[in-house]
C-alpha atoms as a PDB file:
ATOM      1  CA  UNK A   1      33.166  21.993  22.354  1.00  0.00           C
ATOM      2  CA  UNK A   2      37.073  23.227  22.109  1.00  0.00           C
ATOM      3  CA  UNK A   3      36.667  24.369  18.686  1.00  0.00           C
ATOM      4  CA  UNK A   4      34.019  26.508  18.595  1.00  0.00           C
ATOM      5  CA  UNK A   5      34.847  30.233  18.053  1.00  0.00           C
ATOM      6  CA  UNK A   6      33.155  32.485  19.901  1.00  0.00           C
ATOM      7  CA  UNK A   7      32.051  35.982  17.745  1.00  0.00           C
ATOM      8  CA  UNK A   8      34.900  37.749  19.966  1.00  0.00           C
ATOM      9  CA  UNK A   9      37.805  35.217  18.743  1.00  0.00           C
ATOM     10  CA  UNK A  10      36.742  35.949  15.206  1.00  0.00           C
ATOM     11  CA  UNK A  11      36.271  39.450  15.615  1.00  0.00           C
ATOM     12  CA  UNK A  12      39.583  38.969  16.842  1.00  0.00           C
ATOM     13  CA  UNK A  13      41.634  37.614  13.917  1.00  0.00           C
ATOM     14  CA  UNK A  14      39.946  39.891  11.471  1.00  0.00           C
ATOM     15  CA  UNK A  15      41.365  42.951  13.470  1.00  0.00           C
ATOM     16  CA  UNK A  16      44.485  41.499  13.450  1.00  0.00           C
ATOM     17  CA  UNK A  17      45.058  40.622  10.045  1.00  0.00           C
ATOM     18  CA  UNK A  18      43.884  44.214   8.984  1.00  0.00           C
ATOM     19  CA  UNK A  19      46.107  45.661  11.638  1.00  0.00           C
ATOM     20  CA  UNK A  20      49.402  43.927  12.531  1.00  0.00           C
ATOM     21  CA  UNK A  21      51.579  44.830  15.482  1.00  0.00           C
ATOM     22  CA  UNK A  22      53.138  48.071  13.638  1.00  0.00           C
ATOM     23  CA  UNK A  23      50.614  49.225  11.129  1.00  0.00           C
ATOM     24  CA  UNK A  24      48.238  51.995  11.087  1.00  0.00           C
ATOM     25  CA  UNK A  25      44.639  52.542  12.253  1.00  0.00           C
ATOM     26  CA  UNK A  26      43.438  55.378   9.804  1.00  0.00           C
ATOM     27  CA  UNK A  27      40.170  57.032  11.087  1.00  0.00           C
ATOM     28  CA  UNK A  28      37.894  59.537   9.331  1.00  0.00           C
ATOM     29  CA  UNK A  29      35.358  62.087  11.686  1.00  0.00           C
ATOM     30  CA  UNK A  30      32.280  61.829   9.767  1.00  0.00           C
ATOM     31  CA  UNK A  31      29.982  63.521  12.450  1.00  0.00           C
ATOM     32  CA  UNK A  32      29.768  65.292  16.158  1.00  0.00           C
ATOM     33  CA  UNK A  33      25.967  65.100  18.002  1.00  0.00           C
ATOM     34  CA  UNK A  34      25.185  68.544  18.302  1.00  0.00           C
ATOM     35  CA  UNK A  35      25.495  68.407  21.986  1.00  0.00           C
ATOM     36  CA  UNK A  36      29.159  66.521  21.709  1.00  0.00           C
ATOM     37  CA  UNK A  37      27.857  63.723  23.519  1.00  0.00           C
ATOM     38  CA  UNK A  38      28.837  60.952  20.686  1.00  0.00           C
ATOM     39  CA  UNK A  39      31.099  61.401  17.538  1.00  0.00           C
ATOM     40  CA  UNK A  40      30.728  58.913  14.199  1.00  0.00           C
ATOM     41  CA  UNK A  41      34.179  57.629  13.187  1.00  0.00           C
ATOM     42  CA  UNK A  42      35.151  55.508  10.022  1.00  0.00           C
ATOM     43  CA  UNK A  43      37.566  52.992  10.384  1.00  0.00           C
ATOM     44  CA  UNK A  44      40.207  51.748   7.299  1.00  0.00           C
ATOM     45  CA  UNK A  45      43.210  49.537   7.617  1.00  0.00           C
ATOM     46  CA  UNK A  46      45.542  49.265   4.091  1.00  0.00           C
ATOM     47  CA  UNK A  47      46.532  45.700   3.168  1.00  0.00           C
ATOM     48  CA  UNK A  48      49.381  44.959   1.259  1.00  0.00           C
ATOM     49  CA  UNK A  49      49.319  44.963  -2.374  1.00  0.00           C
ATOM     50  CA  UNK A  50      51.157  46.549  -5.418  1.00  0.00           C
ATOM     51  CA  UNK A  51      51.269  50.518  -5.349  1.00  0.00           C
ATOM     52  CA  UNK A  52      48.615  51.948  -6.231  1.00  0.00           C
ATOM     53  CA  UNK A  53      46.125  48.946  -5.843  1.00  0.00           C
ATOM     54  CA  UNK A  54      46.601  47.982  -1.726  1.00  0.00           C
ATOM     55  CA  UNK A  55      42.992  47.195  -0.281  1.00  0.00           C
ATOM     56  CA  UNK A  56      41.499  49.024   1.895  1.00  0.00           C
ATOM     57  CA  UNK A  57      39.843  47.440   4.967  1.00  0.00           C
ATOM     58  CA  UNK A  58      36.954  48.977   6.877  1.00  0.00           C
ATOM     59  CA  UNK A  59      36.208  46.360  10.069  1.00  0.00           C
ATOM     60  CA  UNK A  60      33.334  48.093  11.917  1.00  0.00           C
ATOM     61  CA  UNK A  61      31.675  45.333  12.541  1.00  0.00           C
ATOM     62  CA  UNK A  62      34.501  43.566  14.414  1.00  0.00           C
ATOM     63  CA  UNK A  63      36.191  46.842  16.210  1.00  0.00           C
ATOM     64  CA  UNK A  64      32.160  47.298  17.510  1.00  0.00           C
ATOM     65  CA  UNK A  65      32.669  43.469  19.056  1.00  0.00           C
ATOM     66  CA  UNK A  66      35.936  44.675  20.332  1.00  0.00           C
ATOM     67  CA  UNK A  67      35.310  47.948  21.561  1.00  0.00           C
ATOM     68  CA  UNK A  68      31.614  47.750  22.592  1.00  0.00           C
ATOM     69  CA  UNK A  69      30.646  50.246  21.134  1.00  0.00           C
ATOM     70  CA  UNK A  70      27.825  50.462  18.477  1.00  0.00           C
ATOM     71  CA  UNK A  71      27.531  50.721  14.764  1.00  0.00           C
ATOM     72  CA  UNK A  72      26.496  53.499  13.033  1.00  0.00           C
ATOM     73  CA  UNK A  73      25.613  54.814   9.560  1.00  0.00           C
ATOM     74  CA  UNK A  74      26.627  58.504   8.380  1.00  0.00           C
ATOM     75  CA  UNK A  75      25.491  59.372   4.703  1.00  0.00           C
ATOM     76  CA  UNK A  76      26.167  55.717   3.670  1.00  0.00           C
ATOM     77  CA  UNK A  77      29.211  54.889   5.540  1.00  0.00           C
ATOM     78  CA  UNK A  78      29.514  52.750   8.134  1.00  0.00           C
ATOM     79  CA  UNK A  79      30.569  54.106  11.173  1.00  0.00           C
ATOM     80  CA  UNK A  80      31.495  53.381  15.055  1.00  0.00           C
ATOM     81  CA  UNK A  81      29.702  55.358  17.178  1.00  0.00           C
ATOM     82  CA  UNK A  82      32.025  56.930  20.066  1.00  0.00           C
ATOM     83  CA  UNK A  83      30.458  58.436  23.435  1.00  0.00           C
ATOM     84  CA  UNK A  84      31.689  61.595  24.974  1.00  0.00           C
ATOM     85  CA  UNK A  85      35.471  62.092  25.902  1.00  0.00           C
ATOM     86  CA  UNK A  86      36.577  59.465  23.308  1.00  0.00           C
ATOM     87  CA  UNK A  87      38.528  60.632  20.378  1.00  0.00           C
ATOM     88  CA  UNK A  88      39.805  58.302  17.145  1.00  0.00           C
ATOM     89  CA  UNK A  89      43.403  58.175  19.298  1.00  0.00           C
ATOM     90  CA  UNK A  90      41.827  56.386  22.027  1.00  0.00           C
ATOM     91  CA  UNK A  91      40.434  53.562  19.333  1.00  0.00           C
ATOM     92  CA  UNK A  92      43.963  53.073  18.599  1.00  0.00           C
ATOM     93  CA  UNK A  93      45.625  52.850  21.669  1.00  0.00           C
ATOM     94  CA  UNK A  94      42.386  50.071  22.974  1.00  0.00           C
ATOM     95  CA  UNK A  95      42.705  47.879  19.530  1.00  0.00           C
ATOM     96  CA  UNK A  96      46.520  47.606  20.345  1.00  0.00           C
ATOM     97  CA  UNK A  97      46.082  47.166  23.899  1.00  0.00           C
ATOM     98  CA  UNK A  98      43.909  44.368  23.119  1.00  0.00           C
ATOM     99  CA  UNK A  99      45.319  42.748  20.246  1.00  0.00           C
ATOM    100  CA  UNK A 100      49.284  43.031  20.593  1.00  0.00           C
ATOM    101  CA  UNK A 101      49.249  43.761  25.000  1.00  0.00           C
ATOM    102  CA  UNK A 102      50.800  46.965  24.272  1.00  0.00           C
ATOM    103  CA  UNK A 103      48.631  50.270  23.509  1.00  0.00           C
ATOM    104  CA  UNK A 104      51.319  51.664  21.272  1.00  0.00           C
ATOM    105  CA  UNK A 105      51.645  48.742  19.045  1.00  0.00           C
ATOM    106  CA  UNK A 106      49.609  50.855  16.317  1.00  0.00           C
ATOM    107  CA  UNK A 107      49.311  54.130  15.148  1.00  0.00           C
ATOM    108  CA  UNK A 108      46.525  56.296  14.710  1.00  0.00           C
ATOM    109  CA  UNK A 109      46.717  58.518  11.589  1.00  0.00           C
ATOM    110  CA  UNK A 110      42.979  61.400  10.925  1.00  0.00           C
ATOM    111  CA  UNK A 111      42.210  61.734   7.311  1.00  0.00           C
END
């Protein structure tokens, strides 16, 4: 059928509501393996609102879709779970690259 959506195409147009062309991916390190062989990163996007009172987006579930990599947990926050020689700028640069054909269609911002 035409109009079924696949998992990917939804994953898809959540990530690009919560991050269009121009906005910011803000990340939080929430752990390092002891051997540095995967890193837990939290994910946020701000929506639009009145000051003080924007929402704040955490898609995990749909950057994991995107990205391929896995889900994770870290003290009750959801998490993706990076392998070696990734860092929170590379997540960035691959969700633009994917959703907007440009890698520096977002920015990455560490809190």
């Amino acid at each position: 059928m035409a109009d079924q959506r696949t998992q990917r195409d939804e994953a898809l147009d959540v990530l690009r509501k919560v991050y269009p062309k121009g906005s910011t991916v803000y990340t939080i390190l929430r752990q390092v393996s002891r051997s540095g062989a995967t890193s837990q990163v939290t994910l946020m996007g701000v929506g639009d609102g009145p000051e003080g009172r924007a929402p704040l987006y955490f898609p995990h579930y749909a950057a994991a879709i995107i990205t391929g990599y896995r889900q994770g947990s870290w003290e009750g926050h959801d998490t993706l779970v990076l392998p070696q020689f990734s860092s929170p700028d590379t997540i960035a640069d691959y969700l633009g690259q994917v959703l907007y054909d440009d890698r520096n269609a977002l920015h990455h911002r560490s809190i």
